[in-house]
C-alpha atoms as a PDB file:
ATOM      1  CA  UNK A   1      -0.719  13.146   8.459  1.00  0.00           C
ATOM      2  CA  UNK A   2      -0.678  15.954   5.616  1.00  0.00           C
ATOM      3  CA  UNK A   3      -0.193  14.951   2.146  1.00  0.00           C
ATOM      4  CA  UNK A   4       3.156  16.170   0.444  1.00  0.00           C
ATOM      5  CA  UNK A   5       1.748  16.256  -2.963  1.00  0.00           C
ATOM      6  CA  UNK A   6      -0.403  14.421  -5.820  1.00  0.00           C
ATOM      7  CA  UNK A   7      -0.660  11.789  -7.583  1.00  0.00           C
ATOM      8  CA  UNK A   8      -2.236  12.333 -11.373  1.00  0.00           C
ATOM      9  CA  UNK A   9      -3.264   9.787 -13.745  1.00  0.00           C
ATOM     10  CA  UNK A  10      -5.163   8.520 -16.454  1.00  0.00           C
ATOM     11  CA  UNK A  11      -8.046   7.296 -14.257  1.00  0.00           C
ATOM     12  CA  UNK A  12     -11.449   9.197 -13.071  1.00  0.00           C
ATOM     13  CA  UNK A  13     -13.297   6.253 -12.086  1.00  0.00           C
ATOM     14  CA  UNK A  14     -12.463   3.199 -10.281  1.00  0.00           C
ATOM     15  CA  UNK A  15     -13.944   0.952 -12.062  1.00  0.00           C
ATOM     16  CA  UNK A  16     -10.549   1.776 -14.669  1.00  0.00           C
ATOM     17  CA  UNK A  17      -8.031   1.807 -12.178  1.00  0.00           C
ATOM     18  CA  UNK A  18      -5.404  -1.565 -12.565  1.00  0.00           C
ATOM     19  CA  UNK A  19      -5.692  -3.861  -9.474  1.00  0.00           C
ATOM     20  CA  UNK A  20      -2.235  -3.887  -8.790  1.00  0.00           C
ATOM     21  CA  UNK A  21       0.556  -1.603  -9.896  1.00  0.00           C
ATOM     22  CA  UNK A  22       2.264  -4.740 -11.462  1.00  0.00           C
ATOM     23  CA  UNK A  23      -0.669  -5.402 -13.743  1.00  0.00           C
ATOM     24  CA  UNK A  24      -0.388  -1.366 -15.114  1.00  0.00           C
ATOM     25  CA  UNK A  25       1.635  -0.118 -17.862  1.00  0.00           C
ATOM     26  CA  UNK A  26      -0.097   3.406 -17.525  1.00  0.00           C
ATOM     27  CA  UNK A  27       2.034   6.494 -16.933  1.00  0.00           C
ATOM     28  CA  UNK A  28       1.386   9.164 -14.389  1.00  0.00           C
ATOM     29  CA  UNK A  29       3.009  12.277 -12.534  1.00  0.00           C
ATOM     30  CA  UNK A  30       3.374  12.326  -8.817  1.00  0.00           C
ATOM     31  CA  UNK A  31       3.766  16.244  -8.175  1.00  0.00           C
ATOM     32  CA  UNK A  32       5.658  16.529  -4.965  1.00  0.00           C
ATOM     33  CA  UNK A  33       4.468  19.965  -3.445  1.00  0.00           C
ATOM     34  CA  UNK A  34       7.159  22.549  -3.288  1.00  0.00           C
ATOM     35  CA  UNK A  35       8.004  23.117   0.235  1.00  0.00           C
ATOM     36  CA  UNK A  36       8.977  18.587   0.032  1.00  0.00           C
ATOM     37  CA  UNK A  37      10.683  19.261  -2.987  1.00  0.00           C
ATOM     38  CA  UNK A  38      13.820  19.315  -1.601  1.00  0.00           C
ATOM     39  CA  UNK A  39      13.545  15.591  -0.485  1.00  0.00           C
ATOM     40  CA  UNK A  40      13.662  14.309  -4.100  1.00  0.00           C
ATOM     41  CA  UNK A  41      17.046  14.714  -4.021  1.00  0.00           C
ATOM     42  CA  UNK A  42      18.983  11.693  -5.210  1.00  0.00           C
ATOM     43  CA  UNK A  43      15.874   9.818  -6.114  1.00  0.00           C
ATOM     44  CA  UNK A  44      16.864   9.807 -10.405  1.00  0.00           C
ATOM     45  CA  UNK A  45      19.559   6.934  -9.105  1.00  0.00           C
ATOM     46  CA  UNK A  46      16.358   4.638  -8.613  1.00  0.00           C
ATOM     47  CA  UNK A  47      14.538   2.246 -11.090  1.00  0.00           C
ATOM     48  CA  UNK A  48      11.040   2.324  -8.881  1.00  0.00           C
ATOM     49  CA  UNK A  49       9.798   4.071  -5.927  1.00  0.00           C
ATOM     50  CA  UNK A  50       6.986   2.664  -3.574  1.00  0.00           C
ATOM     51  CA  UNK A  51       4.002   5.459  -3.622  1.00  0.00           C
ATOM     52  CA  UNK A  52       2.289   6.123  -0.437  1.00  0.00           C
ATOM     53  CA  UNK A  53      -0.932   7.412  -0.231  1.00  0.00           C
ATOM     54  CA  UNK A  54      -4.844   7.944   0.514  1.00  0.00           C
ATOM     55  CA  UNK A  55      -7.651   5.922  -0.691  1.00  0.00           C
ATOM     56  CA  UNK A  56      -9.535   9.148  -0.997  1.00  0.00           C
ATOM     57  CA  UNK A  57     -12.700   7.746  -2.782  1.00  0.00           C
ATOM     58  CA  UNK A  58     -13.192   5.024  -0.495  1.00  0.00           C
ATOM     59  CA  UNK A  59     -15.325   5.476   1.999  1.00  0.00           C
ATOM     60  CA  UNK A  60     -16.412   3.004   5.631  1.00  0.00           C
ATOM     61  CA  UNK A  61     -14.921  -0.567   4.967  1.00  0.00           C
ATOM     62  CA  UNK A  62     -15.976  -4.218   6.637  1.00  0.00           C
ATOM     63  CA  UNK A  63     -13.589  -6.543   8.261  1.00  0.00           C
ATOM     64  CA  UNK A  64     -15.060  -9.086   5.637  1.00  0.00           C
ATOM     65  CA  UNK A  65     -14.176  -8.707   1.881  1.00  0.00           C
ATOM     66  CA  UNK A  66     -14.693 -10.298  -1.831  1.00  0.00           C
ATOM     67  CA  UNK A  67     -11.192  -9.210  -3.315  1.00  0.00           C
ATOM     68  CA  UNK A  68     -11.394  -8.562  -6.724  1.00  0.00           C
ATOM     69  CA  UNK A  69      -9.618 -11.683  -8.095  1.00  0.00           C
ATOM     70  CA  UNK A  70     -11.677 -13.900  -5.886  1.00  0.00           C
ATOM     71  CA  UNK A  71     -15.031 -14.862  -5.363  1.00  0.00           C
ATOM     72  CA  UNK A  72     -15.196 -15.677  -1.165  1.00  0.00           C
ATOM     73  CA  UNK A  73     -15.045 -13.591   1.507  1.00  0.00           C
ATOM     74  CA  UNK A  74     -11.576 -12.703   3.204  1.00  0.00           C
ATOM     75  CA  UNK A  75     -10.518 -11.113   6.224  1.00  0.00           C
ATOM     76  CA  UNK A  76      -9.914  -7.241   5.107  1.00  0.00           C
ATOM     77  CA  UNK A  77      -6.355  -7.321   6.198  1.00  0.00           C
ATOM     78  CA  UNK A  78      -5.592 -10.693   4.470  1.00  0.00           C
ATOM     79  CA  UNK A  79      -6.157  -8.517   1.317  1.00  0.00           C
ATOM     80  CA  UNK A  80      -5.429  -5.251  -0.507  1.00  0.00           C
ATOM     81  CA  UNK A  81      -8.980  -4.285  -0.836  1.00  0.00           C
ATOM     82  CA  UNK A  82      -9.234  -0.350  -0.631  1.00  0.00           C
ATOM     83  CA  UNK A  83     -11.785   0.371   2.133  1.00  0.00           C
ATOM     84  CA  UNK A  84      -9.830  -0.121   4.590  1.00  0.00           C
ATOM     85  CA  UNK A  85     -10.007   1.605   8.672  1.00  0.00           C
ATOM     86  CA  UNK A  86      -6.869   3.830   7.427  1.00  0.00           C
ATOM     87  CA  UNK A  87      -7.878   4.259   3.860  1.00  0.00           C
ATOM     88  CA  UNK A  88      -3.871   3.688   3.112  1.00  0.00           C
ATOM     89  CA  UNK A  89      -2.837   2.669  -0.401  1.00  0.00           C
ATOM     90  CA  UNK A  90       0.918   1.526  -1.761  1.00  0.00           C
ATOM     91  CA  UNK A  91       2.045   0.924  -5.013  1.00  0.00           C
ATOM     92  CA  UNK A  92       5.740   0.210  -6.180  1.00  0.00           C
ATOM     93  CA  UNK A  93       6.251   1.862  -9.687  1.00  0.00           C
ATOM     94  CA  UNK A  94       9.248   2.695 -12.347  1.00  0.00           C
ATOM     95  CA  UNK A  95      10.463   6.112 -11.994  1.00  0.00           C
ATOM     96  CA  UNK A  96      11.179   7.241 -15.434  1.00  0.00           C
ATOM     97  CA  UNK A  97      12.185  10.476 -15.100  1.00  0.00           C
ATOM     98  CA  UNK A  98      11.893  13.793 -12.525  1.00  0.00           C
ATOM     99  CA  UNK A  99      11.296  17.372 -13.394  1.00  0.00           C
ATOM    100  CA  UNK A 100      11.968  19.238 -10.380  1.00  0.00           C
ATOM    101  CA  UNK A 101       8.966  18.298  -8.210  1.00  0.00           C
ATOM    102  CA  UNK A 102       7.177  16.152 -10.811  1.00  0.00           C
ATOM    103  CA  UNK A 103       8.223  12.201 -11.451  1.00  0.00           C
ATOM    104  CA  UNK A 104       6.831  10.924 -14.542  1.00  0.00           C
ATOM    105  CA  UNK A 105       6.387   7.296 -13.719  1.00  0.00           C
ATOM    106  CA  UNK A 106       4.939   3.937 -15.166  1.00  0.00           C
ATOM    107  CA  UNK A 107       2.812   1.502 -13.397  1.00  0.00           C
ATOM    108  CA  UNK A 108       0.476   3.597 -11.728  1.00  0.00           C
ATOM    109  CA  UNK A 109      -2.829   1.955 -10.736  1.00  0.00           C
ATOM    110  CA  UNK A 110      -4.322   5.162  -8.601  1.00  0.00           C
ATOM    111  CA  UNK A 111      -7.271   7.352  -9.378  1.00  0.00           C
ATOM    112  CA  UNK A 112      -6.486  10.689 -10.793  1.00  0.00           C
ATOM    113  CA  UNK A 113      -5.803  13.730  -7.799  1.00  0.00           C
ATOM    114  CA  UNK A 114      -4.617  10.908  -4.793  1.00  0.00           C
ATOM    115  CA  UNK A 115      -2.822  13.017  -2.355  1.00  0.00           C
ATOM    116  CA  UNK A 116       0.061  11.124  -1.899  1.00  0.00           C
ATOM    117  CA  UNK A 117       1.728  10.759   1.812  1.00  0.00           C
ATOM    118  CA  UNK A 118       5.558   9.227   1.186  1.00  0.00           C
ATOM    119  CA  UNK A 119       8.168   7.923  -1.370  1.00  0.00           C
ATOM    120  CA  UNK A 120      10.200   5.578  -0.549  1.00  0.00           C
ATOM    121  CA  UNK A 121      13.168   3.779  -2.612  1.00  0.00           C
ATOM    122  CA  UNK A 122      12.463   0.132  -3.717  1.00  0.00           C
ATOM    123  CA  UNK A 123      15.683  -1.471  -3.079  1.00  0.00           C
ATOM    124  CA  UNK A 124      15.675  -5.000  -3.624  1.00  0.00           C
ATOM    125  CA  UNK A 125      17.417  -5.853  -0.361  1.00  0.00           C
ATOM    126  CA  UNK A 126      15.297  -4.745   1.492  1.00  0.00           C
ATOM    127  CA  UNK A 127      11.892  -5.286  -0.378  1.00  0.00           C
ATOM    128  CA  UNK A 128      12.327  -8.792  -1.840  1.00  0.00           C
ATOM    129  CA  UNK A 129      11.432 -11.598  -0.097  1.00  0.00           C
ATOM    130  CA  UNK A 130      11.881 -15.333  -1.129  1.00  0.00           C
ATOM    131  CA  UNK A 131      10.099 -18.800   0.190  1.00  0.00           C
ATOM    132  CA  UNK A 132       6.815 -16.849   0.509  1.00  0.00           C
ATOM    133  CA  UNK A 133       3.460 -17.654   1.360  1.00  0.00           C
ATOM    134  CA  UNK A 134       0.377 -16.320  -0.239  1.00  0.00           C
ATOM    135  CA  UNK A 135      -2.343 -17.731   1.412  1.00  0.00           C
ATOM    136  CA  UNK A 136      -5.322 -17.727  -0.543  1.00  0.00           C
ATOM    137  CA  UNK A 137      -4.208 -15.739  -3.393  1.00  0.00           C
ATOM    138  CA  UNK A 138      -2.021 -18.621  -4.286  1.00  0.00           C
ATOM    139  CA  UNK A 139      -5.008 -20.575  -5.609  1.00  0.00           C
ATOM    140  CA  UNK A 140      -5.795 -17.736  -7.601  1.00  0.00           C
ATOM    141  CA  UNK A 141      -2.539 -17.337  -9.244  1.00  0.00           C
ATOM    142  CA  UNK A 142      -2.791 -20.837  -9.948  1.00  0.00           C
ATOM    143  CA  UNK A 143      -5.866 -20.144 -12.020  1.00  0.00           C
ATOM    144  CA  UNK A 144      -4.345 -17.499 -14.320  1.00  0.00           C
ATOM    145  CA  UNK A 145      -6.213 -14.701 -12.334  1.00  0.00           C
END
């Protein structure tokens, strides 16, 4: 996989970075390189867009994690812990606006420069589950985490 552009934010370090992209209210540009530009087409008719991309600051992983809003260790993929085998991040954001190549959008919870891999639509239909499980986050959430 090559990226097809970048995502830019307010964050350098990831100790500032959200969690989630549904705890963020910061706004950042995902510059779509030119030769993908052409793709955007059509996107403007969407409220949010799911972001694809690298963990590019993480580096080796374990199969055994402390996620951040717990304090026991979880199996990696039972969580969204970033060092990860394929260092693969997603976030769903709001798309607030496009400028040729560049979307301005809100909710982004990525450090500054992460070459970004895919865009997809969030369409409800498709994306929205209901009578969900959460496993052990669900204890959490309980807890006002």
């Amino acid at each position: 996989m090559k990226p097809i552009g970048v995502i830019h934010s307010p964050f350098t370090e990831k100790d500032q970075t959200p969690i989630q992209a549904s705890r963020s209210q910061a706004i950042g540009r995902v510059e779509v390189y030119p030769e993908f530009a052409a793709g955007l087409q059509d996107i403007e008719g969407f409220s949010h867009i799911i972001l694809l991309y690298v963990f590019h600051c993480s580096s080796g992983y374990s199969l055994r994690v402390q996620p951040f809003l717990d304090d026991q260790l979880r199996g990696l993929f039972a969580t969204r812990y970033p060092c990860r085998p394929n260092p693969i991040g997603l976030s769903v954001v709001r798309l607030l606006s496009r400028q040729e190549n560049t979307l301005t959008v809100e909710g982004v919870d990525v450090l500054d420069g992460t070459p970004l891999l895919d865009i997809k639509p969030y369409v409800p239909d498709f994306d929205v589950r209901s009578e969900v499980q959460t496993g052990w986050y669900a204890r959490c959430s309980r807890a006002g985490h």
